[in-house]
PDB file of N, CA and C in Angstrom:
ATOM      1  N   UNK A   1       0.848  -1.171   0.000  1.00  0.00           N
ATOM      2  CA  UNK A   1       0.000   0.000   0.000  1.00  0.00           C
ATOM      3  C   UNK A   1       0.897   1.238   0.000  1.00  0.00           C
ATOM      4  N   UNK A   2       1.107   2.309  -0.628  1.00  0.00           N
ATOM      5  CA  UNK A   2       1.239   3.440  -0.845  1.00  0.00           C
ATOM      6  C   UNK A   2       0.446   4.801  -0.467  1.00  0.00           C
ATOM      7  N   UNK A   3       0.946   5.985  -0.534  1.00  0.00           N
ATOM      8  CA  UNK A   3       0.449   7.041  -0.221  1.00  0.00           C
ATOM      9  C   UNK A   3      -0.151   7.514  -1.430  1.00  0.00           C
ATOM     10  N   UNK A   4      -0.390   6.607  -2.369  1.00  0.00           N
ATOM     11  CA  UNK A   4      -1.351   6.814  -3.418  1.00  0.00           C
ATOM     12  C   UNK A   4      -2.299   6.334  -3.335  1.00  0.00           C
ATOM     13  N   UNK A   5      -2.791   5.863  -2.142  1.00  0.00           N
ATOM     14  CA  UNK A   5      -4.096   5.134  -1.689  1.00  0.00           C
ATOM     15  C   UNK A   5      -4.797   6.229  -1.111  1.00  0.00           C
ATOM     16  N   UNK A   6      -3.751   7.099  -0.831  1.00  0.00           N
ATOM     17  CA  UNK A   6      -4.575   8.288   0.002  1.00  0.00           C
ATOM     18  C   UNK A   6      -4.783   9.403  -0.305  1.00  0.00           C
ATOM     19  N   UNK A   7      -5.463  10.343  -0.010  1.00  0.00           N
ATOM     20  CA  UNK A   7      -5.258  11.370  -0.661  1.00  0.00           C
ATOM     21  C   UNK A   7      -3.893  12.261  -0.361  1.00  0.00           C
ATOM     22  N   UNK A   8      -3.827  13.688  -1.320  1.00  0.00           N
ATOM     23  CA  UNK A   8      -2.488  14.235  -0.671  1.00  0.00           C
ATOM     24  C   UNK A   8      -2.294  14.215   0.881  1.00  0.00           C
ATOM     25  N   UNK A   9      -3.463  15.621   1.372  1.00  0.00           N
ATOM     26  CA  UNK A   9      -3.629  15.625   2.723  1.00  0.00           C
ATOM     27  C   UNK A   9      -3.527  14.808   3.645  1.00  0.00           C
ATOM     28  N   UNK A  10      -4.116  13.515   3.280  1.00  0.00           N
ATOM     29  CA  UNK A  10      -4.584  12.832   4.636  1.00  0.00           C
ATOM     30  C   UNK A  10      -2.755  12.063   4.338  1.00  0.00           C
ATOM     31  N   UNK A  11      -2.159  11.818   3.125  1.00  0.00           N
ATOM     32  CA  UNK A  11      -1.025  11.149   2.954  1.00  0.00           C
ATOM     33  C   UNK A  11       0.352  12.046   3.921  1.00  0.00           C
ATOM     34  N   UNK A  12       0.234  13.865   3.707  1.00  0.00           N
ATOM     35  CA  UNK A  12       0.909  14.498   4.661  1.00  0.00           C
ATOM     36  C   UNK A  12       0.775  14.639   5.513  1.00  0.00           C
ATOM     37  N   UNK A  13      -0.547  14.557   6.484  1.00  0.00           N
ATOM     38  CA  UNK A  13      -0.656  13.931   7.777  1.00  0.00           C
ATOM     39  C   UNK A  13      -0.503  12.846   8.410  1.00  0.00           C
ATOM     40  N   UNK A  14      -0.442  11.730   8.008  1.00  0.00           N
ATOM     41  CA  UNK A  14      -0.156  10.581   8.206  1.00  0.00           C
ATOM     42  C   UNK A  14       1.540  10.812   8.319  1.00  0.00           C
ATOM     43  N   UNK A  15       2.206  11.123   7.405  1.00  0.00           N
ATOM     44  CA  UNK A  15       3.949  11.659   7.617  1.00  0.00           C
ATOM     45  C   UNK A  15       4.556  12.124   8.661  1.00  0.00           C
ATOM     46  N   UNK A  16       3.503  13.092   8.881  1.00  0.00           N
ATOM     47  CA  UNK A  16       3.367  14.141  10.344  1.00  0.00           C
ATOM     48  C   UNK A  16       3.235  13.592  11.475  1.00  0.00           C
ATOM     49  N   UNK A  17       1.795  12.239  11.710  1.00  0.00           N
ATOM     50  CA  UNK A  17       1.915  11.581  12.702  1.00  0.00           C
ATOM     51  C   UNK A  17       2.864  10.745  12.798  1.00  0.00           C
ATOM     52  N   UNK A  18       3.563  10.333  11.935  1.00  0.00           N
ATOM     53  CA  UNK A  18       5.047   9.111  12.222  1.00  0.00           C
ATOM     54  C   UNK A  18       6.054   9.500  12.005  1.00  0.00           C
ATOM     55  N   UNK A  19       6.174  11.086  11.708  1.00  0.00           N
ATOM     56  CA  UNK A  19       7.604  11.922  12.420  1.00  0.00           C
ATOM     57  C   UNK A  19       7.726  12.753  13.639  1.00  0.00           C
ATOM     58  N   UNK A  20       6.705  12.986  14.118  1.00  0.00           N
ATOM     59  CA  UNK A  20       6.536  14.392  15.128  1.00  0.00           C
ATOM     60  C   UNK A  20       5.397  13.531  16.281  1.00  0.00           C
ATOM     61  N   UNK A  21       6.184  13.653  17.192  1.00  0.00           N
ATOM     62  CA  UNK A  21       5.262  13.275  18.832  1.00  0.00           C
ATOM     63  C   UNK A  21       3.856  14.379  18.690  1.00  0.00           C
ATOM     64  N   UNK A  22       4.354  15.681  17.867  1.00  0.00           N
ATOM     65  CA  UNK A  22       3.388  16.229  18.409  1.00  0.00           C
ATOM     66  C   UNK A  22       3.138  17.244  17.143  1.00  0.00           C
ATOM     67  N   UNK A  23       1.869  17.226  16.648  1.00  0.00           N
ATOM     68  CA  UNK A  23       1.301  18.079  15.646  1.00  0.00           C
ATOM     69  C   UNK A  23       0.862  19.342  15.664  1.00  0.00           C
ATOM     70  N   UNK A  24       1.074  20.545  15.466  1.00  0.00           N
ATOM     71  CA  UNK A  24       0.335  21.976  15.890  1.00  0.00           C
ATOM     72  C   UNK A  24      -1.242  21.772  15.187  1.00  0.00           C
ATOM     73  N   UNK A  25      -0.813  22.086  13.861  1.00  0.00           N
ATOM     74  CA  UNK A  25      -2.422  21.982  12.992  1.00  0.00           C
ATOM     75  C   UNK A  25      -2.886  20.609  11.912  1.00  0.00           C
ATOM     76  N   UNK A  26      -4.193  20.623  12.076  1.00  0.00           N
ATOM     77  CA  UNK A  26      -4.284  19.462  11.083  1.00  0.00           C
ATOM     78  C   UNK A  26      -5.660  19.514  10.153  1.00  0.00           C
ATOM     79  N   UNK A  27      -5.401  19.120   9.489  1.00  0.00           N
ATOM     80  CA  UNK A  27      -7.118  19.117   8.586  1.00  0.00           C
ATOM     81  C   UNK A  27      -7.938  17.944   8.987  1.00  0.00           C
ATOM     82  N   UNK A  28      -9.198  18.508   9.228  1.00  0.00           N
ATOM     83  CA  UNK A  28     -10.229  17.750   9.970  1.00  0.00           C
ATOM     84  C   UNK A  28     -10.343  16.504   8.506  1.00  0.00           C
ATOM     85  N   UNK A  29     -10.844  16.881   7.393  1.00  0.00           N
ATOM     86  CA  UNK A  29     -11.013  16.040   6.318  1.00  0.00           C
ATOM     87  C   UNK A  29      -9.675  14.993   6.305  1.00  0.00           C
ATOM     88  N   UNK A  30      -8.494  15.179   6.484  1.00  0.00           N
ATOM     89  CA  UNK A  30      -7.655  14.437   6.271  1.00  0.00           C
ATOM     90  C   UNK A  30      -7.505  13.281   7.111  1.00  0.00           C
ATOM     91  N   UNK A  31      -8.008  13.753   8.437  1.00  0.00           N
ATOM     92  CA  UNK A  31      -7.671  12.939   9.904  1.00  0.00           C
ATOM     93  C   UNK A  31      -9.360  12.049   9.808  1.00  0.00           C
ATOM     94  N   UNK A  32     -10.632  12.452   8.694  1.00  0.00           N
ATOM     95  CA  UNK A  32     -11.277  11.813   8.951  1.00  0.00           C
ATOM     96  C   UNK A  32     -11.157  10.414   7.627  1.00  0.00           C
ATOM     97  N   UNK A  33     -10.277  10.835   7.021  1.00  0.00           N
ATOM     98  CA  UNK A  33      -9.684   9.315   5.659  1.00  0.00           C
ATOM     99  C   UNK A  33      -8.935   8.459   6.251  1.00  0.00           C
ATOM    100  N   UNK A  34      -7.823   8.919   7.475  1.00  0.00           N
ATOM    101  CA  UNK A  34      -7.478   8.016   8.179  1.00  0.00           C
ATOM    102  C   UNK A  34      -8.019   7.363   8.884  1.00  0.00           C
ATOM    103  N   UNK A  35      -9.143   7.417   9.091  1.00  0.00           N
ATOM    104  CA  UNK A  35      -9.811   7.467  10.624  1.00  0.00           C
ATOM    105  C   UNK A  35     -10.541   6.185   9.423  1.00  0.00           C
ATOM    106  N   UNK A  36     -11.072   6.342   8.646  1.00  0.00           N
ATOM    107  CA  UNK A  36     -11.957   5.316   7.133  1.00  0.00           C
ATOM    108  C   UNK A  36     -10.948   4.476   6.942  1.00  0.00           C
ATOM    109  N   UNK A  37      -9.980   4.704   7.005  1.00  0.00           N
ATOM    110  CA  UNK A  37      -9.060   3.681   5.976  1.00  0.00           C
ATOM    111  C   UNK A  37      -8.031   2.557   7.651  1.00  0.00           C
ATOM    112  N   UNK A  38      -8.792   3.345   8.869  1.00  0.00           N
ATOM    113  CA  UNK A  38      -8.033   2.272   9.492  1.00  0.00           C
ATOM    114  C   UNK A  38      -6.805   2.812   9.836  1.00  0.00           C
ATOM    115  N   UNK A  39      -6.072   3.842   9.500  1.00  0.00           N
ATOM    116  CA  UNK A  39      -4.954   3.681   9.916  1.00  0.00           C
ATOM    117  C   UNK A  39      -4.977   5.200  11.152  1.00  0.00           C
ATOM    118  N   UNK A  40      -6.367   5.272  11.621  1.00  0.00           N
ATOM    119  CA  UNK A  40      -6.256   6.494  13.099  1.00  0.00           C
ATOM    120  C   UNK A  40      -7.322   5.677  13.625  1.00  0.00           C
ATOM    121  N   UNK A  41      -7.375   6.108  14.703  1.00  0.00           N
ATOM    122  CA  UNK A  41      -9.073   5.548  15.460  1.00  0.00           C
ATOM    123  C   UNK A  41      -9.345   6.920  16.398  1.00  0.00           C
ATOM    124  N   UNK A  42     -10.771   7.156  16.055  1.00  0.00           N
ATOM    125  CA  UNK A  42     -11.453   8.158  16.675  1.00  0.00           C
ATOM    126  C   UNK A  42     -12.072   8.030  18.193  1.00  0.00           C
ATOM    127  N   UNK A  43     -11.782   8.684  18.750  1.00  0.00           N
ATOM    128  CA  UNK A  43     -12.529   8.683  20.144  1.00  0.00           C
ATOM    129  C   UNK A  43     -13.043   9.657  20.699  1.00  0.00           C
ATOM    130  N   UNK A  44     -14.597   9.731  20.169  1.00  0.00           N
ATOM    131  CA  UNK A  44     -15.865  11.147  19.966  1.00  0.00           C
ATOM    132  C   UNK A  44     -15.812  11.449  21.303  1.00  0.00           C
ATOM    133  N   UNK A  45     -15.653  10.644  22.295  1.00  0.00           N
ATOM    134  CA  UNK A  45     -15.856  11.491  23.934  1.00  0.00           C
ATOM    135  C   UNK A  45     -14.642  12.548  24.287  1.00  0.00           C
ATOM    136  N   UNK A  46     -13.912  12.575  23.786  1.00  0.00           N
ATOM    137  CA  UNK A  46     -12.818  13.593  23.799  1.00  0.00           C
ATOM    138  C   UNK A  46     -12.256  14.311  23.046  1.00  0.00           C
ATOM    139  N   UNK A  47     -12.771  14.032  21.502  1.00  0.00           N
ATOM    140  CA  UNK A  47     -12.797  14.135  20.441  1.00  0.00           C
ATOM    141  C   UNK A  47     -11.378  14.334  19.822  1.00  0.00           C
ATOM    142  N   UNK A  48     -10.658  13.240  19.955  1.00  0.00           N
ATOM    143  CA  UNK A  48      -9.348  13.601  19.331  1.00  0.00           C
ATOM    144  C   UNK A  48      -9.233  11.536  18.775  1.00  0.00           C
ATOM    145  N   UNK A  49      -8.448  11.205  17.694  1.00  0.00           N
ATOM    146  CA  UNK A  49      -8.170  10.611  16.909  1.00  0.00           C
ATOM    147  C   UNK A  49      -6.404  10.331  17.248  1.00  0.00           C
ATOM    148  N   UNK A  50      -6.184   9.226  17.364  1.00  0.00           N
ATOM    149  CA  UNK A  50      -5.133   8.456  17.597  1.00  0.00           C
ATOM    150  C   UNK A  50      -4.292   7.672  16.038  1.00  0.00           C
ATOM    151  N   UNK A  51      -2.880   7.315  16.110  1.00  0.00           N
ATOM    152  CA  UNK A  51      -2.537   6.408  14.799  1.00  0.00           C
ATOM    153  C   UNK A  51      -2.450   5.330  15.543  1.00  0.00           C
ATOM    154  N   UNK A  52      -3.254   4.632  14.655  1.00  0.00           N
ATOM    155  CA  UNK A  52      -3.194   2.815  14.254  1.00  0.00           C
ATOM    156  C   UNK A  52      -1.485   2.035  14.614  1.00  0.00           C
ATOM    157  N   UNK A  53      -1.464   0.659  14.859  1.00  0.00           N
ATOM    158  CA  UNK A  53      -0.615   0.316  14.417  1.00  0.00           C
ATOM    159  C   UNK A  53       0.081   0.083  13.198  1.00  0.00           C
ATOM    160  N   UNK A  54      -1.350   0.133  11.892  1.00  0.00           N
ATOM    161  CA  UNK A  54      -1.394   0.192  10.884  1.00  0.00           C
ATOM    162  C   UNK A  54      -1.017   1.814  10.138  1.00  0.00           C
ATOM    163  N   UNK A  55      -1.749   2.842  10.781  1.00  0.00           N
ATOM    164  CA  UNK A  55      -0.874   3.842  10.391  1.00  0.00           C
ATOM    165  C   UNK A  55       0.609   4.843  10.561  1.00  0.00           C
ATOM    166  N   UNK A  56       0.984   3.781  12.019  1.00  0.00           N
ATOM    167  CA  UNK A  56       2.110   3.703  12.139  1.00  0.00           C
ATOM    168  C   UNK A  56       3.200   3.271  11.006  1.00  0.00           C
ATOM    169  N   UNK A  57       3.104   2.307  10.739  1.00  0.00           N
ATOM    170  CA  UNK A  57       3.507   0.988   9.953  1.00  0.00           C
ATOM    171  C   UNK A  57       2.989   1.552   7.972  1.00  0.00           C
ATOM    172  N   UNK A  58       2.436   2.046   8.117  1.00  0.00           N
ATOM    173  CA  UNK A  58       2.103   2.758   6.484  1.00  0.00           C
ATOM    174  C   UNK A  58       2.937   3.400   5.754  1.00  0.00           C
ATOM    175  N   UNK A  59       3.374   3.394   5.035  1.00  0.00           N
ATOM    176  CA  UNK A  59       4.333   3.901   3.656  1.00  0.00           C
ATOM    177  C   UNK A  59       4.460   3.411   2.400  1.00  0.00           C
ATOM    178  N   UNK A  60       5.348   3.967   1.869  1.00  0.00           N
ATOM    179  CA  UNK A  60       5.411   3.676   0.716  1.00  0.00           C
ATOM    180  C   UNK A  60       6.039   2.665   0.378  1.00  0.00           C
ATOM    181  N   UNK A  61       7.369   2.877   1.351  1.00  0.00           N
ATOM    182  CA  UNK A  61       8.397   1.700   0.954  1.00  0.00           C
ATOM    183  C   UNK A  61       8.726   1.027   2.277  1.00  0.00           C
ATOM    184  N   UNK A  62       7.384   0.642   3.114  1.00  0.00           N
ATOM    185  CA  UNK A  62       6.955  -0.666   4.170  1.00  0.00           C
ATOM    186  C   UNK A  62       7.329   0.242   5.358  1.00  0.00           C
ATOM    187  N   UNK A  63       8.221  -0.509   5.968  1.00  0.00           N
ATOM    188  CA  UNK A  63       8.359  -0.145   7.709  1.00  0.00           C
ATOM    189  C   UNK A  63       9.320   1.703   7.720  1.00  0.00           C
ATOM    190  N   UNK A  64       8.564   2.360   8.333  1.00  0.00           N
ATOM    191  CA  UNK A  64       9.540   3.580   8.869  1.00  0.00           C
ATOM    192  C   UNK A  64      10.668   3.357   9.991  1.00  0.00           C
ATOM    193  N   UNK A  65      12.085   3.176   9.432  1.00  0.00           N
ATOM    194  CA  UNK A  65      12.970   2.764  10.737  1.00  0.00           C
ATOM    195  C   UNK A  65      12.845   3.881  11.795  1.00  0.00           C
ATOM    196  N   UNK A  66      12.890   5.144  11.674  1.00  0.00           N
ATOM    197  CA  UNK A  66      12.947   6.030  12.800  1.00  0.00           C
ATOM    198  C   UNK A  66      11.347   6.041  13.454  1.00  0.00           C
ATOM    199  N   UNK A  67      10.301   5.761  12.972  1.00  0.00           N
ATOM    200  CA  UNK A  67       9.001   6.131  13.537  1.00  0.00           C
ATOM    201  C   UNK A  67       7.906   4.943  13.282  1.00  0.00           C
ATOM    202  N   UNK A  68       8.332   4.093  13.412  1.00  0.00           N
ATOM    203  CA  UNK A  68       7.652   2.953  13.260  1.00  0.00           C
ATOM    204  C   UNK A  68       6.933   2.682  14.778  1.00  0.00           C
ATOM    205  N   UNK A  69       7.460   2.810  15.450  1.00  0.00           N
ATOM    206  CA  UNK A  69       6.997   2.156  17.316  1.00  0.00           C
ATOM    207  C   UNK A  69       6.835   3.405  17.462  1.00  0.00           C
ATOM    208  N   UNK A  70       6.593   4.949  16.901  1.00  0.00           N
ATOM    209  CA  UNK A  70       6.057   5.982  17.650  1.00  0.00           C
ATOM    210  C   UNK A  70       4.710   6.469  17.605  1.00  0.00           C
ATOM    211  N   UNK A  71       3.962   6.147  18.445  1.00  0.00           N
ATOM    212  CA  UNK A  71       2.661   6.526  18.811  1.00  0.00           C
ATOM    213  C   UNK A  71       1.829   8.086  18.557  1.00  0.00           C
ATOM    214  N   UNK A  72       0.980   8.762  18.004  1.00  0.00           N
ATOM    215  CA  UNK A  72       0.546  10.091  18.240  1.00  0.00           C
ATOM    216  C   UNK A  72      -1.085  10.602  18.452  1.00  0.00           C
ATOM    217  N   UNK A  73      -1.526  11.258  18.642  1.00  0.00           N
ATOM    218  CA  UNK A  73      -2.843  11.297  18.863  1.00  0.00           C
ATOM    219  C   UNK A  73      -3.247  12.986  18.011  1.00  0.00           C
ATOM    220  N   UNK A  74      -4.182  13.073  17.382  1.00  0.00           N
ATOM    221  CA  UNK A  74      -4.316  14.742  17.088  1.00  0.00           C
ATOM    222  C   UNK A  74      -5.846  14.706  18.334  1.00  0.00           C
ATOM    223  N   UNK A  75      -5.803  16.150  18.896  1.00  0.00           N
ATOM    224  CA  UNK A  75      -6.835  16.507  19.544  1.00  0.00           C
ATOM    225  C   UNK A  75      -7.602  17.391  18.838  1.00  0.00           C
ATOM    226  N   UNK A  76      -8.981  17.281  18.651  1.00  0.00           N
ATOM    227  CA  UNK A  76      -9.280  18.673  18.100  1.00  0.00           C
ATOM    228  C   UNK A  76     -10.807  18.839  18.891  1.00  0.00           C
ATOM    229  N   UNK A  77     -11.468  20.282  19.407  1.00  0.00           N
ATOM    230  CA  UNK A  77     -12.630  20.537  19.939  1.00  0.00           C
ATOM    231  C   UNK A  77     -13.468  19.440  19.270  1.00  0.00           C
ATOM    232  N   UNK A  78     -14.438  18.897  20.429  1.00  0.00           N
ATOM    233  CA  UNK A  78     -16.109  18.453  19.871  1.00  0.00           C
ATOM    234  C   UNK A  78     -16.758  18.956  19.303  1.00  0.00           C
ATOM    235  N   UNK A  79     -17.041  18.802  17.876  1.00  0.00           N
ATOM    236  CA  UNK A  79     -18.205  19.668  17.136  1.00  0.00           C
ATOM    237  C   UNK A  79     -17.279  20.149  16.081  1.00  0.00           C
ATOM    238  N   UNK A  80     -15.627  19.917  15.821  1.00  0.00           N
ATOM    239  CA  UNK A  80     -15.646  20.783  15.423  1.00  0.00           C
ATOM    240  C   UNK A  80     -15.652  21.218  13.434  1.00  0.00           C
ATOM    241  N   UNK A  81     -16.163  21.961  12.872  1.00  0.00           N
ATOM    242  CA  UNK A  81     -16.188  21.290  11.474  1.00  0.00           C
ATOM    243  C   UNK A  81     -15.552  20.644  10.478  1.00  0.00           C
ATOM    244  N   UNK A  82     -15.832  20.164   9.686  1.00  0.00           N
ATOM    245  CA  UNK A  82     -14.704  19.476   8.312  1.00  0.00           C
ATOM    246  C   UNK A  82     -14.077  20.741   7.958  1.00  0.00           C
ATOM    247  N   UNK A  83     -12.416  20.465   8.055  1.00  0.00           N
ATOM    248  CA  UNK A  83     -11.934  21.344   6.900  1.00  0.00           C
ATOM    249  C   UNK A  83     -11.412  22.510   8.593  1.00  0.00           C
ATOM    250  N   UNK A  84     -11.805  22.272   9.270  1.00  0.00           N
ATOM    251  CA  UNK A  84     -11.502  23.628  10.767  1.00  0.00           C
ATOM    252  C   UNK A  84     -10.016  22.821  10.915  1.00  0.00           C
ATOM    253  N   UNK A  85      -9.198  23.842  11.379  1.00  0.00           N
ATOM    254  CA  UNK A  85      -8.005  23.565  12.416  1.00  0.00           C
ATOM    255  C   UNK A  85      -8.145  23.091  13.639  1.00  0.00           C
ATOM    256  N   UNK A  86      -7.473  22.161  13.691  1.00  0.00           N
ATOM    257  CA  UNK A  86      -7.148  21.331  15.302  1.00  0.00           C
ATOM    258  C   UNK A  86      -5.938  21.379  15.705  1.00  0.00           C
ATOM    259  N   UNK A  87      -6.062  21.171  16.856  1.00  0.00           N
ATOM    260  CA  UNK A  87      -4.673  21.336  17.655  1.00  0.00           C
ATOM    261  C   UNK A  87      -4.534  19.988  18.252  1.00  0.00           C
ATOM    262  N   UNK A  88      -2.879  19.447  18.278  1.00  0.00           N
ATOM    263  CA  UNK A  88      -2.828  18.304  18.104  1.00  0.00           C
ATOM    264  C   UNK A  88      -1.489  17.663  19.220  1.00  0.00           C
ATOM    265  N   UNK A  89      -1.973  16.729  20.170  1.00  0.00           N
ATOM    266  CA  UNK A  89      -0.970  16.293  21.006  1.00  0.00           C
ATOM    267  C   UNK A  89      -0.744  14.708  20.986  1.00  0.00           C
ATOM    268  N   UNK A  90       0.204  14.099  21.599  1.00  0.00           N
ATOM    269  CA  UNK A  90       0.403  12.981  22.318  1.00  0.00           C
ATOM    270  C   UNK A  90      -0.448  13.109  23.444  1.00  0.00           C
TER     271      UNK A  90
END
């Protein structure tokens, strides 16, 4: 599987979550293709979205040696719309 499975966005966020512990901004649309395709999981009571082991593990050319075992979560407000800025932690 490739980052041609994904779209641009959700393919440069996904990059973002398996280089950086910690994200400033993110696109709501992008984090919700990951969230479809399996490689984030959403959790509406707090409303922030986690990476998969699977979107850990996603690339182009298989395992990421530096960010493969690194975990990230984006947070963003409840409610908040497609396409709005979120702010994004571990």
């Amino acid at each position: 599987m490739s980052h041609l499975d994904l779209s641009p966005a959700a393919g440069a966020l996904l990059d973002q979550l398996r280089a950086h512990p910690s994200v400033a901004v993110f696109d709501q649309e992008a984090a919700e293709e990951l969230v479809a395709r399996g490689f984030a999981c959403h959790i509406p009571a707090i409303g922030t979205i986690e990476a998969t082991e699977s979107g850990r593990l996603h690339s182009s050319g298989g395992l990421d040696e530096a960010g493969a075992g690194t975990g990230a979560g984006l947070t963003a407000p409840a409610g908040t719309p497609k396409g709005a800025e979120g702010e994004a932690r571990v």
